[in-house]
C-alpha atoms as a PDB file:
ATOM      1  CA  UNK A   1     115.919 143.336  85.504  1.00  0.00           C
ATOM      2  CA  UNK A   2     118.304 140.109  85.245  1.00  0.00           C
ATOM      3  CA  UNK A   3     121.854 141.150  86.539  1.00  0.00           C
ATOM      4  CA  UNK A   4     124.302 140.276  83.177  1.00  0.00           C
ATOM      5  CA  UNK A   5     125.614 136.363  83.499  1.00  0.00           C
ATOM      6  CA  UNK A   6     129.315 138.145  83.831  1.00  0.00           C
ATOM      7  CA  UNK A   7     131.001 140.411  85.907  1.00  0.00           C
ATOM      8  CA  UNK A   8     133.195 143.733  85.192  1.00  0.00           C
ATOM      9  CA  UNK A   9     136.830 142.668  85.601  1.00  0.00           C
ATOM     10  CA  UNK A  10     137.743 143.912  88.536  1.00  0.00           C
ATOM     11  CA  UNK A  11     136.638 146.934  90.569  1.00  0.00           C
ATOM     12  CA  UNK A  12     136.197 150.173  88.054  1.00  0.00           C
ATOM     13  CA  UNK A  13     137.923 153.533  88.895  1.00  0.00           C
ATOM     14  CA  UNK A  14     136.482 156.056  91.133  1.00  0.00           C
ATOM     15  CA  UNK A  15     134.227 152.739  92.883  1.00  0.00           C
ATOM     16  CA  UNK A  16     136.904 151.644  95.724  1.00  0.00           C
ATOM     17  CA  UNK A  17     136.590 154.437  98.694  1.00  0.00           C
ATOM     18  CA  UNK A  18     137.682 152.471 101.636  1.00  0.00           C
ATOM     19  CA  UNK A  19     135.976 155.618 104.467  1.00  0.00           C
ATOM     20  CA  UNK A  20     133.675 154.891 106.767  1.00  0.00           C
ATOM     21  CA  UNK A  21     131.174 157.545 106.150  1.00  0.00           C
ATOM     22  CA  UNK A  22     130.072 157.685 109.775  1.00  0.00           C
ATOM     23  CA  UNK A  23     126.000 158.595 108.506  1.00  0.00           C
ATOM     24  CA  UNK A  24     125.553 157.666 112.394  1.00  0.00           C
ATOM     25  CA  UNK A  25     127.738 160.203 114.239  1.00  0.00           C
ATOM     26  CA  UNK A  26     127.654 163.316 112.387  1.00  0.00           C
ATOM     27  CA  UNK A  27     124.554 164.889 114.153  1.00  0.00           C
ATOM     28  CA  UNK A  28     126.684 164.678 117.208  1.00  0.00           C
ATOM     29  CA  UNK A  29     128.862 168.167 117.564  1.00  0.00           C
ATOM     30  CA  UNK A  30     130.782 166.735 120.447  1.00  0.00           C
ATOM     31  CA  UNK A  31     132.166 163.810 118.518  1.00  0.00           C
ATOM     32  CA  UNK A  32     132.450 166.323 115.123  1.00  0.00           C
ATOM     33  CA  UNK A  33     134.490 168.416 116.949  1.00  0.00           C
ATOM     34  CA  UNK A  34     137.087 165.657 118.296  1.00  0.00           C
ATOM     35  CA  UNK A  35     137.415 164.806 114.714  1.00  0.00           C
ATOM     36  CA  UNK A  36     137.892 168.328 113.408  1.00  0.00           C
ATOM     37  CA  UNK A  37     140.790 168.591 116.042  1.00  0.00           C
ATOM     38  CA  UNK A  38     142.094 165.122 115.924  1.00  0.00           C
ATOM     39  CA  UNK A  39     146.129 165.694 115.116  1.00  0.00           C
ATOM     40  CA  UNK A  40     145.839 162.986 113.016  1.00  0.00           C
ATOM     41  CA  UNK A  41     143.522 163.818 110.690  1.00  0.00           C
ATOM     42  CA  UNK A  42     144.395 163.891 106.950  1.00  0.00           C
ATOM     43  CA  UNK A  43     143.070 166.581 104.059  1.00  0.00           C
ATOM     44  CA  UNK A  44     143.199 166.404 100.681  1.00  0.00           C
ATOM     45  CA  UNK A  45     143.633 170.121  99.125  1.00  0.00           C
ATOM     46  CA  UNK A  46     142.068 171.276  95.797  1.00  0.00           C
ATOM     47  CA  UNK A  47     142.398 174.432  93.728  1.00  0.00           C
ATOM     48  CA  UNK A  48     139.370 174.640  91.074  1.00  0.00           C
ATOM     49  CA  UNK A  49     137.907 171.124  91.445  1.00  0.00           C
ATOM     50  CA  UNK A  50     140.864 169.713  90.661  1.00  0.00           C
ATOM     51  CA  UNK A  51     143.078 167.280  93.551  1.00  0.00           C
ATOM     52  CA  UNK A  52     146.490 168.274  95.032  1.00  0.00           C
ATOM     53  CA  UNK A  53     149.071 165.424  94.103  1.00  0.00           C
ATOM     54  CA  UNK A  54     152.478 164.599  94.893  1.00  0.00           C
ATOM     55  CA  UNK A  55     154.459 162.938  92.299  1.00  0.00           C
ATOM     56  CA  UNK A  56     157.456 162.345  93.120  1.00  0.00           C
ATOM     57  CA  UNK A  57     157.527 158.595  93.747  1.00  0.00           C
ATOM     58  CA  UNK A  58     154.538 157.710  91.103  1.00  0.00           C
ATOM     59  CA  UNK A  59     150.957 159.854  91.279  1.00  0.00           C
ATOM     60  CA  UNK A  60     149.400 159.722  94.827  1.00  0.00           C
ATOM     61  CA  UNK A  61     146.983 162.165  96.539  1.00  0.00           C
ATOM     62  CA  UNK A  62     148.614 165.112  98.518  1.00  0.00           C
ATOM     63  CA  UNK A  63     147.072 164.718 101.723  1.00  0.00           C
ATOM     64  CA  UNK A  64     148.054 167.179 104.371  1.00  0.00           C
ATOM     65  CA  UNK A  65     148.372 166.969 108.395  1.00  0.00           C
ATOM     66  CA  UNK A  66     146.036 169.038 110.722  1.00  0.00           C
ATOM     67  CA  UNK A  67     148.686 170.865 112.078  1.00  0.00           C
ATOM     68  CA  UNK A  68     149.640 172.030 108.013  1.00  0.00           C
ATOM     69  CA  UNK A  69     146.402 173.059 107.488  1.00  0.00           C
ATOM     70  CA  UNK A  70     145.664 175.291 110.365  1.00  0.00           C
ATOM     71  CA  UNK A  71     142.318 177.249 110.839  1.00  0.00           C
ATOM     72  CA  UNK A  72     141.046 175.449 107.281  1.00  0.00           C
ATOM     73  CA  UNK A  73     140.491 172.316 109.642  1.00  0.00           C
ATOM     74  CA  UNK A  74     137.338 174.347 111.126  1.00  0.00           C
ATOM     75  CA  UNK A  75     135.750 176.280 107.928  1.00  0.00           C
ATOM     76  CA  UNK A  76     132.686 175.532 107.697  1.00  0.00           C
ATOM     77  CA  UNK A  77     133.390 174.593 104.130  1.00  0.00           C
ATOM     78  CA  UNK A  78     136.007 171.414 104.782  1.00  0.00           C
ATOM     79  CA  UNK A  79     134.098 168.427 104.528  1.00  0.00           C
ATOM     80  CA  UNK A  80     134.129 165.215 106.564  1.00  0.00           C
ATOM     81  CA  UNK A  81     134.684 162.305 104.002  1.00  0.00           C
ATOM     82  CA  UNK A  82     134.487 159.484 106.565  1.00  0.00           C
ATOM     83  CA  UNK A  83     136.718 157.529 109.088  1.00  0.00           C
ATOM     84  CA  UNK A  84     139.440 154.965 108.068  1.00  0.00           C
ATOM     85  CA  UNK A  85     141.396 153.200 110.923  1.00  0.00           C
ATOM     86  CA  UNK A  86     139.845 155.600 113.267  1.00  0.00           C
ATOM     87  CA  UNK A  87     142.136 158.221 111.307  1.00  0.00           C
ATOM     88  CA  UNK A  88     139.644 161.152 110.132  1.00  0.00           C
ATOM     89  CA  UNK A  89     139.832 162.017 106.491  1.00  0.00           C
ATOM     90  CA  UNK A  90     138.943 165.844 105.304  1.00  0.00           C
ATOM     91  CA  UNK A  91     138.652 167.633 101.472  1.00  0.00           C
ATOM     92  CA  UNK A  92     139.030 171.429 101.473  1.00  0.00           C
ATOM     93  CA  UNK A  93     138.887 174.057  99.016  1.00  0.00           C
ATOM     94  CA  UNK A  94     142.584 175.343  98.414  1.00  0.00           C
ATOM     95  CA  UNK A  95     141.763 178.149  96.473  1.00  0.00           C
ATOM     96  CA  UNK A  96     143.151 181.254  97.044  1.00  0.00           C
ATOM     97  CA  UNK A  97     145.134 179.817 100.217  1.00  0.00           C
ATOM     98  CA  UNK A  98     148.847 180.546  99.554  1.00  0.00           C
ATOM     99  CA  UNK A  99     151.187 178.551 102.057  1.00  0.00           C
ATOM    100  CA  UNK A 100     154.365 176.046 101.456  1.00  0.00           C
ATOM    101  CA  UNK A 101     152.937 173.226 102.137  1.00  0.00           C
ATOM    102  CA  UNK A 102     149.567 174.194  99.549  1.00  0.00           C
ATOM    103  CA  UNK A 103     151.991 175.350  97.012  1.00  0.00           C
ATOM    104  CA  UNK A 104     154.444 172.291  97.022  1.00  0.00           C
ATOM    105  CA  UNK A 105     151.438 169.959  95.412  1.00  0.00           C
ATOM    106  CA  UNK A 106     150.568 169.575  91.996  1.00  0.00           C
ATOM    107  CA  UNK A 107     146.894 170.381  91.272  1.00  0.00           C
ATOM    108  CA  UNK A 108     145.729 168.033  88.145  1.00  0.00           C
ATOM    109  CA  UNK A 109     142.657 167.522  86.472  1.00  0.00           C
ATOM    110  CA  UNK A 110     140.342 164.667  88.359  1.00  0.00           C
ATOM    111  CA  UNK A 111     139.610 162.872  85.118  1.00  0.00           C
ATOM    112  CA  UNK A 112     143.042 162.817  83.517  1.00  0.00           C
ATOM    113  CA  UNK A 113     144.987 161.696  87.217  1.00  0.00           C
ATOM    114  CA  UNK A 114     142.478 159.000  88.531  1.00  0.00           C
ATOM    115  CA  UNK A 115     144.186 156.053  86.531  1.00  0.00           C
ATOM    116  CA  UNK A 116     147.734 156.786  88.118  1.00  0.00           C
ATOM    117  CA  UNK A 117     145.902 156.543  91.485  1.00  0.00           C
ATOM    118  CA  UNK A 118     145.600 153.644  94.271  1.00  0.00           C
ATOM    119  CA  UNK A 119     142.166 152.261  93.287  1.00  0.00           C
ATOM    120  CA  UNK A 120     141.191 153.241  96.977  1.00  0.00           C
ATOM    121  CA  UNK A 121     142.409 156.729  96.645  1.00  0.00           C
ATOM    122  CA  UNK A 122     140.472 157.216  93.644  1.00  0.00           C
ATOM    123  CA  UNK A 123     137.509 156.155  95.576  1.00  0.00           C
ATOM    124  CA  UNK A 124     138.228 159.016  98.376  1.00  0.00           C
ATOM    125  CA  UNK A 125     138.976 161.738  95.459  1.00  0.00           C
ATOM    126  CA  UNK A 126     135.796 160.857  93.730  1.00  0.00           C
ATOM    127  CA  UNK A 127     133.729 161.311  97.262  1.00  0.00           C
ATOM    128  CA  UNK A 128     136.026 164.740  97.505  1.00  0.00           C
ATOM    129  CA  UNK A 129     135.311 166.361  94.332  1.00  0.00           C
ATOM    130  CA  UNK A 130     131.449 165.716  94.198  1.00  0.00           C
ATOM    131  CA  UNK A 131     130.879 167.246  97.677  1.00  0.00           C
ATOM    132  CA  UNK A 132     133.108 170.175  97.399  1.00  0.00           C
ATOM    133  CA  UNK A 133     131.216 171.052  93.910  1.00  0.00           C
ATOM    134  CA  UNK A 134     128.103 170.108  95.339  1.00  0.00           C
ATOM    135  CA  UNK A 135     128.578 172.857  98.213  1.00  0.00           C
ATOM    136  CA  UNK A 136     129.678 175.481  95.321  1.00  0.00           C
ATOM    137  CA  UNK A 137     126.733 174.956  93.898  1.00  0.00           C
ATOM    138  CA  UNK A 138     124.194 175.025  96.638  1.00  0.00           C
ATOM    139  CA  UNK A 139     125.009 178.115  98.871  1.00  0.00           C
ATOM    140  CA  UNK A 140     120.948 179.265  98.535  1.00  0.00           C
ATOM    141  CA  UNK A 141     117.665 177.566  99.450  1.00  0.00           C
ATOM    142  CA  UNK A 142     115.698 176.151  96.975  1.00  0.00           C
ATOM    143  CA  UNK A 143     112.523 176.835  98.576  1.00  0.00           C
ATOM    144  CA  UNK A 144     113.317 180.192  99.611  1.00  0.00           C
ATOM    145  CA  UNK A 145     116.234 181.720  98.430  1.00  0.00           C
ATOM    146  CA  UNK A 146     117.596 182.615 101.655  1.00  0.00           C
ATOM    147  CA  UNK A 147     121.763 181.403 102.401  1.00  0.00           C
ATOM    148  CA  UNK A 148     122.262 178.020 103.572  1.00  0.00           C
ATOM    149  CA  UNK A 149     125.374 176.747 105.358  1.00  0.00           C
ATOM    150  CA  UNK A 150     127.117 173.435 105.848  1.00  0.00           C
ATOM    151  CA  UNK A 151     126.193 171.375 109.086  1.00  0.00           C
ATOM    152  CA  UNK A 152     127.106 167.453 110.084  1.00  0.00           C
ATOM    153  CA  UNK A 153     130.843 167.961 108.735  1.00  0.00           C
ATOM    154  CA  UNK A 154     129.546 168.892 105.291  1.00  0.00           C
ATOM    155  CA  UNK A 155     127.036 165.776 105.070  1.00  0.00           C
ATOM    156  CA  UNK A 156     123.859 168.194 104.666  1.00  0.00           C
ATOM    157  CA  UNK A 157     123.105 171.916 104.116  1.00  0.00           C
ATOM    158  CA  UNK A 158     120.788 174.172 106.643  1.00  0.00           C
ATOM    159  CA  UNK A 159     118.768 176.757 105.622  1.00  0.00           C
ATOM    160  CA  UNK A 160     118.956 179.956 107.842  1.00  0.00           C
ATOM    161  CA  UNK A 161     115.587 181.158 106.346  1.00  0.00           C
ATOM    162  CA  UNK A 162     113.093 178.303 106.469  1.00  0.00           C
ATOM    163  CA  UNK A 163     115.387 175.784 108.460  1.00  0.00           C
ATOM    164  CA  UNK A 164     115.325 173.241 105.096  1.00  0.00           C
ATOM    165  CA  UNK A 165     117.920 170.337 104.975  1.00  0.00           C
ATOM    166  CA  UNK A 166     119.568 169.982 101.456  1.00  0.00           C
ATOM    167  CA  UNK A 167     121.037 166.843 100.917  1.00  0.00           C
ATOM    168  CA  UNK A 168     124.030 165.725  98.340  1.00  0.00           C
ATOM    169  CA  UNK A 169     122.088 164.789  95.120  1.00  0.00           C
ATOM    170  CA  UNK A 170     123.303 161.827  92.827  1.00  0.00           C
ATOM    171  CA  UNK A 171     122.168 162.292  89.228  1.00  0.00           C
ATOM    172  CA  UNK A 172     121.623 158.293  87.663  1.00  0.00           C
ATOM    173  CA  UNK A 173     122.103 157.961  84.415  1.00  0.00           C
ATOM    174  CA  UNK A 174     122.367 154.608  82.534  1.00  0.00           C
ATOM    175  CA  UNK A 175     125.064 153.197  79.912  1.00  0.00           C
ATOM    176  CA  UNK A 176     124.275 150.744  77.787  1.00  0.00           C
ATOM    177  CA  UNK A 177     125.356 147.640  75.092  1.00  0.00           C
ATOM    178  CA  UNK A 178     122.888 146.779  73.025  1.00  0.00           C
ATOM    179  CA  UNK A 179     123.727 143.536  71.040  1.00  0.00           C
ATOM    180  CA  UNK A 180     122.194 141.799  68.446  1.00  0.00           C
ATOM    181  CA  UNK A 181     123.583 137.866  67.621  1.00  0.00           C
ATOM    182  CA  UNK A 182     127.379 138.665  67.122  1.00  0.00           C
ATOM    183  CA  UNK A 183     127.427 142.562  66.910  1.00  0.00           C
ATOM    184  CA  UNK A 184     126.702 145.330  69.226  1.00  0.00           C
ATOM    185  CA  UNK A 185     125.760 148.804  68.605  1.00  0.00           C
ATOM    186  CA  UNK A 186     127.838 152.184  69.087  1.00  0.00           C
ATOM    187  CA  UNK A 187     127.566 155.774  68.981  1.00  0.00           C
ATOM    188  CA  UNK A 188     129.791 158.713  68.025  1.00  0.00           C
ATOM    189  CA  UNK A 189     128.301 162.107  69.584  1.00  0.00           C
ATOM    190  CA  UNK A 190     128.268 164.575  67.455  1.00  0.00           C
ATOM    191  CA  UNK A 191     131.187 166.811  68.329  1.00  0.00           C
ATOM    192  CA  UNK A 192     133.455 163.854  68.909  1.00  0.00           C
ATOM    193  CA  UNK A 193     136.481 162.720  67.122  1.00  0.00           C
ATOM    194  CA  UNK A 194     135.585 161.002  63.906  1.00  0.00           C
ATOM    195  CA  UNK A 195     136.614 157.367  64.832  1.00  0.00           C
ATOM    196  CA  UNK A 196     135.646 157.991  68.679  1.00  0.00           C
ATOM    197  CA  UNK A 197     132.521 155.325  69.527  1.00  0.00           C
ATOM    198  CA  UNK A 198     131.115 154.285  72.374  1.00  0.00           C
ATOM    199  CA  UNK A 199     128.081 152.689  74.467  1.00  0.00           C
ATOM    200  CA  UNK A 200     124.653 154.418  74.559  1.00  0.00           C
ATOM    201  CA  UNK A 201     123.906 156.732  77.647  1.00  0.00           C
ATOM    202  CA  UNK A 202     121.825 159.396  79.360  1.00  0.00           C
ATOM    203  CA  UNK A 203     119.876 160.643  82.049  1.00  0.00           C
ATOM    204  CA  UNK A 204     117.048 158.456  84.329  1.00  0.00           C
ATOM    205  CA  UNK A 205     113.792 160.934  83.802  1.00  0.00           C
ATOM    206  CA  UNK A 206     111.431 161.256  86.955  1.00  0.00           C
ATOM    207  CA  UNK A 207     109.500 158.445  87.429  1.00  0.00           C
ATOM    208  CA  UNK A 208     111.460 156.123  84.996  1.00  0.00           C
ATOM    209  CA  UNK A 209     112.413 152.968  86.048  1.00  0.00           C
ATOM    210  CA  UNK A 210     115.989 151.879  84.568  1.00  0.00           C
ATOM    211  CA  UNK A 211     114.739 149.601  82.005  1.00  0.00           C
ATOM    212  CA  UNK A 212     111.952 151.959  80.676  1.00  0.00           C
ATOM    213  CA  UNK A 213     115.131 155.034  80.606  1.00  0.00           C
ATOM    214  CA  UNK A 214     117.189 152.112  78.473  1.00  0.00           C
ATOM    215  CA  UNK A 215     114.593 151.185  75.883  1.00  0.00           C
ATOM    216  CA  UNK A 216     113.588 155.267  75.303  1.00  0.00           C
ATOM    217  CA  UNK A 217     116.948 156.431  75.445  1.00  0.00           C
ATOM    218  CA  UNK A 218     118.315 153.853  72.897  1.00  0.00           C
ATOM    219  CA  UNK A 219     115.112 154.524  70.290  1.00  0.00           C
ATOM    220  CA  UNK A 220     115.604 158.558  71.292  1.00  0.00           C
ATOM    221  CA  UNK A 221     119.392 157.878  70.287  1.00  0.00           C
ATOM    222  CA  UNK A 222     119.116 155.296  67.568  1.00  0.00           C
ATOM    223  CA  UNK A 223     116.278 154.180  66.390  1.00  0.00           C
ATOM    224  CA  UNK A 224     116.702 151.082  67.576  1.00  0.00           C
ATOM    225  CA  UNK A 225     114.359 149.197  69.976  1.00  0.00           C
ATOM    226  CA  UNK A 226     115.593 146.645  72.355  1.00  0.00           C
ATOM    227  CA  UNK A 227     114.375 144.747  75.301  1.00  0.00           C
ATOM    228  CA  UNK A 228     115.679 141.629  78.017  1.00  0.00           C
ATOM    229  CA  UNK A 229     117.538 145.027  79.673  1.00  0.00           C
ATOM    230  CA  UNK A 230     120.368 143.453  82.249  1.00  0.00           C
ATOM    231  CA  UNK A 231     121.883 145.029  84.236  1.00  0.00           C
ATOM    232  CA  UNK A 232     125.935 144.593  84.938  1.00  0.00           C
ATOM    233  CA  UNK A 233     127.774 146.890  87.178  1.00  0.00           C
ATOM    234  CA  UNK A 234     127.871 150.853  88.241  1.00  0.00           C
ATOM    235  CA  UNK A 235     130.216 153.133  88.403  1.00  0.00           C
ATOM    236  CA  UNK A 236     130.347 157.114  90.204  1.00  0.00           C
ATOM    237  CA  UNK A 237     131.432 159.084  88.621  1.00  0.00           C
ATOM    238  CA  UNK A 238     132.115 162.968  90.179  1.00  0.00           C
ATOM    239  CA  UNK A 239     131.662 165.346  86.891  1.00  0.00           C
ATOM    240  CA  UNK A 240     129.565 165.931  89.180  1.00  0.00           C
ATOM    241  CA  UNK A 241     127.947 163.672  90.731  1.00  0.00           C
ATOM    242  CA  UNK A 242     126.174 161.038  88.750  1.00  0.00           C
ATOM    243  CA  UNK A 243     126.008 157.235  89.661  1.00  0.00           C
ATOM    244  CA  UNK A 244     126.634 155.664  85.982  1.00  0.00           C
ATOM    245  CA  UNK A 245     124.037 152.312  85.605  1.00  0.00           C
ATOM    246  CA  UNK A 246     125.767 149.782  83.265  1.00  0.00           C
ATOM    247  CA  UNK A 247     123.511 147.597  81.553  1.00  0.00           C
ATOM    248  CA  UNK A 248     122.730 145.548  78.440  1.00  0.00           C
ATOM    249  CA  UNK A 249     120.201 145.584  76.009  1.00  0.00           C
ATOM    250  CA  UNK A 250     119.269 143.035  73.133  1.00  0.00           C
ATOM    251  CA  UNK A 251     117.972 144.612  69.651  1.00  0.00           C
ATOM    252  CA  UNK A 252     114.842 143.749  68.049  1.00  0.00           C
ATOM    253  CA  UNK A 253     116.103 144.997  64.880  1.00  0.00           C
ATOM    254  CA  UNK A 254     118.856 146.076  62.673  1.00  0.00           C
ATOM    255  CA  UNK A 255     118.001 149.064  61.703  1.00  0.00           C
ATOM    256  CA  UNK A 256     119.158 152.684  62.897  1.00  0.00           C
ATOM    257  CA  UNK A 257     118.410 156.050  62.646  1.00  0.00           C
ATOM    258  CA  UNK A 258     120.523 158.311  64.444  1.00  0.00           C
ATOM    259  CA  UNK A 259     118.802 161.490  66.038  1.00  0.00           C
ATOM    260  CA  UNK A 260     121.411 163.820  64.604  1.00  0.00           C
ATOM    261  CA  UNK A 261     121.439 166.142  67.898  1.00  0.00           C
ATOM    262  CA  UNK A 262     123.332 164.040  70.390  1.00  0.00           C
ATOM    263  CA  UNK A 263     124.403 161.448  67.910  1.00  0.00           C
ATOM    264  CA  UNK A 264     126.574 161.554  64.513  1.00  0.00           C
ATOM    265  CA  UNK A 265     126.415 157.961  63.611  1.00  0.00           C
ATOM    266  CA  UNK A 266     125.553 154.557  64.821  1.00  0.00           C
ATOM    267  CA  UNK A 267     127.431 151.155  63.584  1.00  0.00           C
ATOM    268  CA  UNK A 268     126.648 147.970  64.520  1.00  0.00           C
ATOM    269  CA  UNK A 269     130.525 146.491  65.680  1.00  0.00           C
ATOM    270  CA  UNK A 270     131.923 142.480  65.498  1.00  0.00           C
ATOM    271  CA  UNK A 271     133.523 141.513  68.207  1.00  0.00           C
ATOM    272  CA  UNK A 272     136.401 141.017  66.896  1.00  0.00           C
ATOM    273  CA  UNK A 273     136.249 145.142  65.381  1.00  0.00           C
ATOM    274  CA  UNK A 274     135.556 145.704  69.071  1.00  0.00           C
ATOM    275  CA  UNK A 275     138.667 143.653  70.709  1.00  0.00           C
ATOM    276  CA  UNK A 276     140.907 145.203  68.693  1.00  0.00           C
ATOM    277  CA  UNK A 277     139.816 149.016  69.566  1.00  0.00           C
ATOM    278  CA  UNK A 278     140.209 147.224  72.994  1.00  0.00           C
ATOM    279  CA  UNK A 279     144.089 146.746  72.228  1.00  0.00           C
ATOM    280  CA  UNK A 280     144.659 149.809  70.586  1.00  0.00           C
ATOM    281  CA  UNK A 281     145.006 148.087  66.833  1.00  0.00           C
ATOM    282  CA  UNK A 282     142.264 148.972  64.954  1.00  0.00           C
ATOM    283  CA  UNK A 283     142.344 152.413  63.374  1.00  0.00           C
ATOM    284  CA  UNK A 284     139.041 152.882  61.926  1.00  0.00           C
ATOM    285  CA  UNK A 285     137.338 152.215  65.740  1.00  0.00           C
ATOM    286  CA  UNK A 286     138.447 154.122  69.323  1.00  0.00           C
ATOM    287  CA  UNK A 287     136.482 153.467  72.331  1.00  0.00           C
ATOM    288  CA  UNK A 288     136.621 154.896  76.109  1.00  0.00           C
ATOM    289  CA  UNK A 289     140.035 153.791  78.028  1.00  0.00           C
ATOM    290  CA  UNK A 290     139.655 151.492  81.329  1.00  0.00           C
ATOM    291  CA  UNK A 291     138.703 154.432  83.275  1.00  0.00           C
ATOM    292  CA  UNK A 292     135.190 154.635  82.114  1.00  0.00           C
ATOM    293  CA  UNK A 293     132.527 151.997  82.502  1.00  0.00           C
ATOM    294  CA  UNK A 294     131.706 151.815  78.589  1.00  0.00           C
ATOM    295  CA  UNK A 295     135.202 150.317  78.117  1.00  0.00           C
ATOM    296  CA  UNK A 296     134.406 147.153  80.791  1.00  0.00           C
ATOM    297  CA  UNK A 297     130.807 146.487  78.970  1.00  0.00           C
ATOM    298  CA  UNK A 298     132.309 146.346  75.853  1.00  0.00           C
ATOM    299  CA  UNK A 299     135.039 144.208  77.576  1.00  0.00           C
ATOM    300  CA  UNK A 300     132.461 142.269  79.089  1.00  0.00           C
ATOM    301  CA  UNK A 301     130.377 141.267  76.003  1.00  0.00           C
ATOM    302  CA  UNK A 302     133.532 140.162  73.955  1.00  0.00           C
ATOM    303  CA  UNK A 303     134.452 137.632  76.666  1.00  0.00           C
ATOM    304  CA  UNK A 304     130.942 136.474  76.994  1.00  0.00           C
ATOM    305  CA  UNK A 305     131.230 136.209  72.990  1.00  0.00           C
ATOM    306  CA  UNK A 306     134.436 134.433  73.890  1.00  0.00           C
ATOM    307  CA  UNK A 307     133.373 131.689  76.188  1.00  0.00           C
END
């Protein structure tokens, strides 16, 4: 797979987590221990998946002291994000805990706060969400059913039945632009707004490679077969945890037939149709804002259009 001539203009959201994720030093309890009681370690609260804020002086993440957060430093369930300056950084569930310094933050929805963020803090919150989900969701063995319980600061899950390790899963899943000479192609799903298009996605099936997953999933989709798959960027994305695989795709034909289950309609778009949903002009066409990876590829192909 050919990596696209261009590059996405400038980092995208959720892809700038500055921590050190310390893969080396977790299996050492000593050393997890100094960090669980190191006074300067930072956590970031949140209350139903969603991060504790401050917004007083713009949007930034509420991140609390180890003395604030008391015995929640050592639950099992706080997680060790990584190491930045030697400073120890922590996410915790906040649920249910009922304390000033909890209280004082705003709790806002991931998606809808990430583009007021610090690129670098919506790196960390990102990293934050996925794990503490992926520990809601994975509190029983999958080969025997028996409890498991967070060891290595959160990195991996023990078994106390069978003694299996369960490891954070990333779900890939591609995005793509297929073009053909000066239009590309774009979808509406099927419960979307009316005018609400974007680029071409799904899931990476076992055993697919990420050009076989963008030729099925575009004739699955469309009815259109492409080849010459590039690939461009990737972006994670923590609803839950899937790493999104931007590529693009050249048509072999025109035609389209939509599969009416995950797709309403397909329309092949000029770029100039396309830079104007861009700016915000062009009321018969919307497409994702900066904060997902569809808007940069579409970006991307109008200034390769352009130069």
């Amino acid at each position: 797979m050919r990596a696209a001539s261009g590059s996405a203009s400038g980092p995208h959201v959720f892809s700038s987590n500055p921590l050190d994720r310390v893969g080396g030093s977790r299996g050492d309890e000593a050393w997890l221990r100094s960090r669980i009681d190191d006074p300067r370690g930072r956590y970031l609260p949140f209350r139903e998946l969603k991060p504790g804020v401050r917004a007083d002086e713009g949007v930034r993440l509420g991140w609390l002291d180890r003395e604030t957060v008391g015995p929640l430093a050592a639950h099992p369930e706080t997680v060790l994000l990584g190491v930045l300056d030697d400073v120890p950084h922590f996410a915790l569930h906040a649920d249910g805990v009922e304390a000033a310094a909890f209280d004082a933050l705003e709790y806002r929805d991931a998606r809808g706060v990430a583009m007021d963020l610090a690129a670098t803090e919506a790196g960390m919150l990102a990293q934050g969400r996925s794990m503490l989900e992926w520990h809601a969701t994975n509190r029983f063995c999958p080969q025997c059913g028996s409890a498991t319980t967070p060891i290595e600061g959160g990195a991996r899950r023990l078994c106390a039945g069978c003694a299996a390790r369960s490891y954070p899963r990333v779900s890939p899943s591609m995005i793509v632009l297929v073009e053909r000479e000066d239009r590309c192609l774009l979808a509406r799903r099927r419960n979307g707004p009316p005018n609400r298009f974007s680029c071409l996605a799904g899931y990476l099936e076992t055993g697919e490679s990420i050009e076989d997953a963008v030729v099925r999933e575009v004739f699955e989709e469309s009815g259109v077969r492409v080849d010459e798959v590039r690939y461009h960027s990737s972006q994670p994305w923590p609803f839950p945890a899937t790493l999104m695989i931007g590529c693009f795709a050249q048509a072999t034909a025109w035609d389209i037939q939509v599969d009416g289950t995950e797709i309403a309609e397909a329309r092949w778009v000029t770029r100039d149709e396309a830079r104007r949903a861009l700016e915000g002009t062009n009321p018969d066409l919307a497409v994702p804002d900066r904060i997902a990876i569809a808007h940069h590829l579409i970006r991307a192909w109008i200034d390769e259009g352009d130069a």
